[in-house]
C-alpha atoms as a PDB file:
ATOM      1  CA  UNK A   1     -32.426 -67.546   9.100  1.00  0.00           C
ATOM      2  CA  UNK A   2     -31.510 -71.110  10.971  1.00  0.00           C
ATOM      3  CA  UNK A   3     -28.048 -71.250  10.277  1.00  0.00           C
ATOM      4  CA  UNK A   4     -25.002 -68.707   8.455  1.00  0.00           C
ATOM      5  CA  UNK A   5     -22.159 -71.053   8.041  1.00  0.00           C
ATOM      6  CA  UNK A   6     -18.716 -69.181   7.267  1.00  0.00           C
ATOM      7  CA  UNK A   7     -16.010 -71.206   5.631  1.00  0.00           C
ATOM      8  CA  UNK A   8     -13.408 -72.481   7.872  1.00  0.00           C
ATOM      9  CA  UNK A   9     -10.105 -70.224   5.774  1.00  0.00           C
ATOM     10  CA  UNK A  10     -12.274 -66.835   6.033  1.00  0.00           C
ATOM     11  CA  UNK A  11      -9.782 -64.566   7.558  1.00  0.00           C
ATOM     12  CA  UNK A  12     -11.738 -61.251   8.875  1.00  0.00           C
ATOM     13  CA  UNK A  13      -9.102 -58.843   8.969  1.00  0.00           C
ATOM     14  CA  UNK A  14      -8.584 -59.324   4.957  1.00  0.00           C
ATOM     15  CA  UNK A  15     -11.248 -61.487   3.970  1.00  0.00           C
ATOM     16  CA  UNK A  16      -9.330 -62.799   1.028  1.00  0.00           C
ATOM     17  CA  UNK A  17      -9.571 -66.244   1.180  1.00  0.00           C
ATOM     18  CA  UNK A  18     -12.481 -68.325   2.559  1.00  0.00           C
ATOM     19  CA  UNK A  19     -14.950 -65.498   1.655  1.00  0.00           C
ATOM     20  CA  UNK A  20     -17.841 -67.995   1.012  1.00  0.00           C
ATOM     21  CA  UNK A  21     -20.865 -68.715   3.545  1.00  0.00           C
ATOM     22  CA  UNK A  22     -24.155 -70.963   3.084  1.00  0.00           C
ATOM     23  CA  UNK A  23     -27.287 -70.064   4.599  1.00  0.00           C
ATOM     24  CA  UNK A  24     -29.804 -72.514   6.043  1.00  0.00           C
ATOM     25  CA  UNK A  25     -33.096 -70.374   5.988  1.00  0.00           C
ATOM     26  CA  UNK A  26     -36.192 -71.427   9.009  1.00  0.00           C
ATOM     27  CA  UNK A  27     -38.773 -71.898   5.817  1.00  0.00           C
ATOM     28  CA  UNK A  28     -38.920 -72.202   2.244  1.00  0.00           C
ATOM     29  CA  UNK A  29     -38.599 -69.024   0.224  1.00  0.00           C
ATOM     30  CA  UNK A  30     -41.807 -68.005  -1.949  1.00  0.00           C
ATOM     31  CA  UNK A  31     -39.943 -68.916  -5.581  1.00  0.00           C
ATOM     32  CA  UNK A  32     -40.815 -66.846  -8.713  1.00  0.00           C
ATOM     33  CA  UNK A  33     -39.515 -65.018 -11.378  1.00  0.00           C
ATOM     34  CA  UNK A  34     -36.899 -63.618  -8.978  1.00  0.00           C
ATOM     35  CA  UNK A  35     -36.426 -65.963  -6.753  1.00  0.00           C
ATOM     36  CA  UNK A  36     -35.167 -69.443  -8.187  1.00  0.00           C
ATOM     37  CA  UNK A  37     -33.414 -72.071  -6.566  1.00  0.00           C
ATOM     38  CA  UNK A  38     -29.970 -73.512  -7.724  1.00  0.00           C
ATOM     39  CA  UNK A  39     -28.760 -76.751  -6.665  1.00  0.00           C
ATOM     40  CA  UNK A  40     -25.494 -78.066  -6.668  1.00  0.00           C
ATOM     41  CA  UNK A  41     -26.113 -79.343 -10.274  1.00  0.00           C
ATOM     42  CA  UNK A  42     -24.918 -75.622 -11.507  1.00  0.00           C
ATOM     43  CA  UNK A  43     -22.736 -74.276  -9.394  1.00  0.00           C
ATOM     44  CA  UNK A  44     -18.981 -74.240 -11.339  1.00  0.00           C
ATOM     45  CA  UNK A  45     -16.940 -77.560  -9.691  1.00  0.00           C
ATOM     46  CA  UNK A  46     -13.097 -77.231 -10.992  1.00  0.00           C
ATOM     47  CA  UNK A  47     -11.278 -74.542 -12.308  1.00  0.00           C
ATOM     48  CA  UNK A  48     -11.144 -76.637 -15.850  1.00  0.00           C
ATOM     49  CA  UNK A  49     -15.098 -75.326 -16.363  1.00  0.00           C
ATOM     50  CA  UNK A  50     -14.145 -72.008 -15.207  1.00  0.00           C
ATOM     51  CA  UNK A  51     -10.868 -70.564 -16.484  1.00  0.00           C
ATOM     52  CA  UNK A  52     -11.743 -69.718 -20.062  1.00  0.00           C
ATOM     53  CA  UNK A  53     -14.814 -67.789 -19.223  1.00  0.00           C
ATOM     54  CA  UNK A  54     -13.170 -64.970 -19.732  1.00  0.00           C
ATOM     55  CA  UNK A  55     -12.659 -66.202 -23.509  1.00  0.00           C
ATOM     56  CA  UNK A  56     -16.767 -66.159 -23.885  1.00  0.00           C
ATOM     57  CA  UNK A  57     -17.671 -63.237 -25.018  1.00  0.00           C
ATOM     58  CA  UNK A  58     -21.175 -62.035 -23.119  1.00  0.00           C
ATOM     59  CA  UNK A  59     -21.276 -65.247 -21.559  1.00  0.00           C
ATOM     60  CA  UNK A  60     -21.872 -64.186 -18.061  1.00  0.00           C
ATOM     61  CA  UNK A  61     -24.791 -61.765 -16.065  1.00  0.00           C
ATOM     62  CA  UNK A  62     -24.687 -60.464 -12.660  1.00  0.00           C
ATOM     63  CA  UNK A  63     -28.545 -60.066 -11.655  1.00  0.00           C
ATOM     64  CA  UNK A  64     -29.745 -58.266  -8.607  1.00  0.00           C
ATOM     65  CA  UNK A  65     -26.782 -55.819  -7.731  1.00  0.00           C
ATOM     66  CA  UNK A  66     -27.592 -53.684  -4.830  1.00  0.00           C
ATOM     67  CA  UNK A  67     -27.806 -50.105  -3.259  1.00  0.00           C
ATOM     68  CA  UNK A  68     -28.120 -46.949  -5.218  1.00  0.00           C
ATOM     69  CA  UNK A  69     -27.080 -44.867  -2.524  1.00  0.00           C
ATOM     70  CA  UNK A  70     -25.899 -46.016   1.258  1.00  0.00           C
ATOM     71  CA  UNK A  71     -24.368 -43.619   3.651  1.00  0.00           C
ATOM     72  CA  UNK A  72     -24.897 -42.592   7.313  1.00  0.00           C
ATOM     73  CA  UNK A  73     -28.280 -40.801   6.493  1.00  0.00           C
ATOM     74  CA  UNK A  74     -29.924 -42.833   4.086  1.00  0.00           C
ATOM     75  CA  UNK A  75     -29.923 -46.465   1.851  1.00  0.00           C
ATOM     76  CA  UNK A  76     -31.760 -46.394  -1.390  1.00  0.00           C
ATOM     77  CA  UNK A  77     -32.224 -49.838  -2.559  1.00  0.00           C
ATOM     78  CA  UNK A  78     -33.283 -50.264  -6.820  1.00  0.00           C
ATOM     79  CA  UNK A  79     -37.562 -51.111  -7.006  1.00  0.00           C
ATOM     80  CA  UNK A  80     -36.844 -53.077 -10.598  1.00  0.00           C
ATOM     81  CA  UNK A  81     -34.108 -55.911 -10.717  1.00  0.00           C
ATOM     82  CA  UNK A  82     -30.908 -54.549 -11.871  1.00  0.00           C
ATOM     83  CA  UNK A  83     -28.691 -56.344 -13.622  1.00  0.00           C
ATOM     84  CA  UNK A  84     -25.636 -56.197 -16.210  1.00  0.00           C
ATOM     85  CA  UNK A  85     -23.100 -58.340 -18.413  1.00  0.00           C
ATOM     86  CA  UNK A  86     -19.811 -58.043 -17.699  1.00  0.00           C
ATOM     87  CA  UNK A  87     -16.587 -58.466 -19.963  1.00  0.00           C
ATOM     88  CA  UNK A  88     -14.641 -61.455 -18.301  1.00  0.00           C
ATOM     89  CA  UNK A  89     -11.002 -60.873 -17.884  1.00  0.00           C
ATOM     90  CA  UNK A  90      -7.965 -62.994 -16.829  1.00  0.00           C
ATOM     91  CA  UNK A  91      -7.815 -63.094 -12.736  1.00  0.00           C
ATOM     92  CA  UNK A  92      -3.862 -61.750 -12.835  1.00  0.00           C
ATOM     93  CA  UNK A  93      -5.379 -58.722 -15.295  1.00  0.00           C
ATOM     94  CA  UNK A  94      -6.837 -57.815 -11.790  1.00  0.00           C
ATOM     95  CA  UNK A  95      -5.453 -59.285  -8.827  1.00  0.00           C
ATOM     96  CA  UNK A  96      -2.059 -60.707 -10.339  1.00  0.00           C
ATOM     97  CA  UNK A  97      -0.321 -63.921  -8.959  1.00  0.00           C
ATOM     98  CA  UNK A  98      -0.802 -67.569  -9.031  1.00  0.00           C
ATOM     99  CA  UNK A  99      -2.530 -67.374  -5.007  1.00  0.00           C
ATOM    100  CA  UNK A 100      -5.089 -65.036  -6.132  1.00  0.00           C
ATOM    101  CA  UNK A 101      -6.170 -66.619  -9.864  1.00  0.00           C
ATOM    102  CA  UNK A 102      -7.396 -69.498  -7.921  1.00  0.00           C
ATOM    103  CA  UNK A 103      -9.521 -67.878  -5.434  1.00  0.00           C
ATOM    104  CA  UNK A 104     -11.350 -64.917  -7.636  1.00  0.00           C
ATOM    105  CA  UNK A 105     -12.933 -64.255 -11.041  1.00  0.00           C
ATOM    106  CA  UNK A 106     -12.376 -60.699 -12.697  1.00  0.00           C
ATOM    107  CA  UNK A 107     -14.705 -58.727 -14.672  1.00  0.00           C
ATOM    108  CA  UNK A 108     -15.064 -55.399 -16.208  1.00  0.00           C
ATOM    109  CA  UNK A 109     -18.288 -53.421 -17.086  1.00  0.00           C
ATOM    110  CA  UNK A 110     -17.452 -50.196 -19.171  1.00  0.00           C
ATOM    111  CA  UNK A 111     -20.170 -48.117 -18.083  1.00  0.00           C
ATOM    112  CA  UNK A 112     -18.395 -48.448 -14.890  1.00  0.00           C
ATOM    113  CA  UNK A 113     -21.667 -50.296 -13.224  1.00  0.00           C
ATOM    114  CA  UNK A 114     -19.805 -53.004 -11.062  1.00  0.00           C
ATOM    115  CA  UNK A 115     -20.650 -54.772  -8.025  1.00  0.00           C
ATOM    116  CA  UNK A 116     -18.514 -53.521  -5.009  1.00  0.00           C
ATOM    117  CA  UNK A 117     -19.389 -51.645  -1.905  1.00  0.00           C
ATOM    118  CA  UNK A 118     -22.226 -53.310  -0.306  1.00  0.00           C
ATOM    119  CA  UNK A 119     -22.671 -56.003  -2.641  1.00  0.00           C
ATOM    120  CA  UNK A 120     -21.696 -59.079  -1.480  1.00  0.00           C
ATOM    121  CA  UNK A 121     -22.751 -61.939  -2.375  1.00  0.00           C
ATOM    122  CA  UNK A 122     -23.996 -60.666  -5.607  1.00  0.00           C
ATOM    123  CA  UNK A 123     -23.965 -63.695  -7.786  1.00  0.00           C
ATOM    124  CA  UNK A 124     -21.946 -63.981 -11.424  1.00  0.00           C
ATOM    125  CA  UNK A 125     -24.135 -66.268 -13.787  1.00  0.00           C
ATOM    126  CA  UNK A 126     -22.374 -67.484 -16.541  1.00  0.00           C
ATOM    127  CA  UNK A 127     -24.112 -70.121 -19.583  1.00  0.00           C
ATOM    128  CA  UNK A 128     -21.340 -72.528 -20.624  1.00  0.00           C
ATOM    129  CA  UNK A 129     -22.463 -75.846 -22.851  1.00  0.00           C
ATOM    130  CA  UNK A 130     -26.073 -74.394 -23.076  1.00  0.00           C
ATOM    131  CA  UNK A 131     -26.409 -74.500 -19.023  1.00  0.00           C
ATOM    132  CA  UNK A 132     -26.590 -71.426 -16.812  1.00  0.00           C
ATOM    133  CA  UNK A 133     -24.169 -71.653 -13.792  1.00  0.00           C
ATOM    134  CA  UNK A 134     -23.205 -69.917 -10.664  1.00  0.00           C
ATOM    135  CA  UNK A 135     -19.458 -69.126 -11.249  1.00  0.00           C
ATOM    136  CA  UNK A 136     -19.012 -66.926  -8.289  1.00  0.00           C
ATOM    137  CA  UNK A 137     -20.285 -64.448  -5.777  1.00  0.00           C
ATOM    138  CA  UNK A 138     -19.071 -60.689  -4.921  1.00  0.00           C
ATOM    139  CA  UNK A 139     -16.401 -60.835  -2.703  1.00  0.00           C
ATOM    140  CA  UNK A 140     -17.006 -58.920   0.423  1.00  0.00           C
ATOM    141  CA  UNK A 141     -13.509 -57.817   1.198  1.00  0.00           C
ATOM    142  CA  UNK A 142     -13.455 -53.802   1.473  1.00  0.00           C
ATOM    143  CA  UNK A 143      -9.196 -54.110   1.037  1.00  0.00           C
ATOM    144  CA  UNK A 144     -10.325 -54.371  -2.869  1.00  0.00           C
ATOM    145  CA  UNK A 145     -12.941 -51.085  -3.870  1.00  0.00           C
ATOM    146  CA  UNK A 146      -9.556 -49.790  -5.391  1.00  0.00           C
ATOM    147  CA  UNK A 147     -11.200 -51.469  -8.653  1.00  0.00           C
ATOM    148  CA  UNK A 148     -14.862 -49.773  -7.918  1.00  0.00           C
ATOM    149  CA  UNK A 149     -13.541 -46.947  -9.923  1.00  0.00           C
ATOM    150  CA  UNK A 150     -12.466 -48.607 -12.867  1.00  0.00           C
ATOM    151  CA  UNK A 151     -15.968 -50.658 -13.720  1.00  0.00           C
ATOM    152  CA  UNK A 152     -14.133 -53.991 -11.941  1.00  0.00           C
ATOM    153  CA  UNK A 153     -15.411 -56.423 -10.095  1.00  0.00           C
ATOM    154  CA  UNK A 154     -14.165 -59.422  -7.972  1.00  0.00           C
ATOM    155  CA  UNK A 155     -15.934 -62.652  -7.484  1.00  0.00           C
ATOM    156  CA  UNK A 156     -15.171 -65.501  -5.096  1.00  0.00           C
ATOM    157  CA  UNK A 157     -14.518 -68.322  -7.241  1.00  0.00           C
ATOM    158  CA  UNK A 158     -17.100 -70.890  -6.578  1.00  0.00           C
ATOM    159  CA  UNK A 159     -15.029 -73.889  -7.711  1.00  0.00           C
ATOM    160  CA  UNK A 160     -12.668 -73.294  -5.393  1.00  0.00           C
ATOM    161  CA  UNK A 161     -15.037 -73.921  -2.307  1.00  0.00           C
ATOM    162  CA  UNK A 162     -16.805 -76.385  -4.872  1.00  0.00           C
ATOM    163  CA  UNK A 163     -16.549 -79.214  -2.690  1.00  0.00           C
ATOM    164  CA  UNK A 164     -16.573 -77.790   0.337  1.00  0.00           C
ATOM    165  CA  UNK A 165     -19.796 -76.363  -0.228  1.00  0.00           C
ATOM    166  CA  UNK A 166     -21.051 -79.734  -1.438  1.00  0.00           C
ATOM    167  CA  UNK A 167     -19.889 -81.564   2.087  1.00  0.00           C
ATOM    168  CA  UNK A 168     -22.039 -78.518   3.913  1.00  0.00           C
ATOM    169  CA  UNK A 169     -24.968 -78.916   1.471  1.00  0.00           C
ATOM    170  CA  UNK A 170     -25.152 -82.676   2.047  1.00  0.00           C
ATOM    171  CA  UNK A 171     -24.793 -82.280   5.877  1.00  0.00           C
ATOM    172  CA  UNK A 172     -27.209 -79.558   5.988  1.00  0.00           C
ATOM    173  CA  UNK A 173     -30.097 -81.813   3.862  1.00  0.00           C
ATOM    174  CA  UNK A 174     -29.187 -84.613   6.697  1.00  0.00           C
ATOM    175  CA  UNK A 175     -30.015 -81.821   9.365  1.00  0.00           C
ATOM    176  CA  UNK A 176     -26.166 -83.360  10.680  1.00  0.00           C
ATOM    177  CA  UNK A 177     -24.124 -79.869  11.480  1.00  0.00           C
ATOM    178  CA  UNK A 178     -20.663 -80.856  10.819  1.00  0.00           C
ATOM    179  CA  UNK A 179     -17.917 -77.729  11.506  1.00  0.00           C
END
């Protein structure tokens, strides 16, 4: 890896807000089936495109969820990609309050598969207007595996650090590191 940019609002004793970072890898990744690129062009850019997701039934995926088992002795990591579809729900249905609707995305799997401990960065998928976008990414905040139990998952809201990430992007493409 080159470069591991954090946002600028990541907070590490909660890591509530801000909990976004781009990557600038040292060479090109072999793409294939699994591994895809995904420019700017589909990410989610205002909360307009994302708010009634949760409205769209089956509308979303969360491909390439993590560890079977980690603990002090061992990690087991899945040999196929894994991969569910979540039930959207309304941000306050999880997190309540204005502050926290505009940062995260909510969903609910009722086999209780989720994406929490260990997963962050896991990204939510979601098709909207026939186009397949990135919506958000696990949250990495431990503060919130209260909801492992109950088949919920949080997601960083990508439109929130929509442009933010597009300033970074730009910068990084120019090889001109701007903190």
């Amino acid at each position: 890896m080159k470069l591991f940019l954090q946002h600028p609002k990541l907070d590490p004793t909660n890591g509530i807000e801000g909990d976004v970072a781009l990557l600038q890898l040292e060479n090109e990744p072999e793409l294939g089936e699994r591994v895809k690129t995904f420019g700017l062009q589909n990410l989610a850019k205002s909360s307009k495109e994302d708010k009634n997701i949760h409205k769209k039934k089956g509308a979303c995926i969360v491909p390439g969820y993590g560890f079977i088992k980690w603990d002090k002795f061992q990690t087991l990591l899945p040999t196929t990609m894994r991969k569910y579809s979540p039930a959207m729900l309304k941000p306050s249905v999880c997190t309540g309050g204005e502050y926290f609707k505009k940062l995260f995305l909510c969903a609910f799997n009722q086999d209780l598969t989720n994406t929490c401990k260990y997963d962050g960065g896991t990204p939510l998928l979601c098709k909207s207007k026939g186009k397949t976008k990135l919506y958000g990414v696990t949250m990495g905040a431990f503060g919130f595996t209260q909801y492992c139990n109950s088949g919920q998952s949080l997601f960083t809201r990508i439109s929130t650090y929509y442009d933010w990430i597009k300033k970074k992007t730009r910068s990084l493409q120019n090889e001109k590191i701007e903190e």
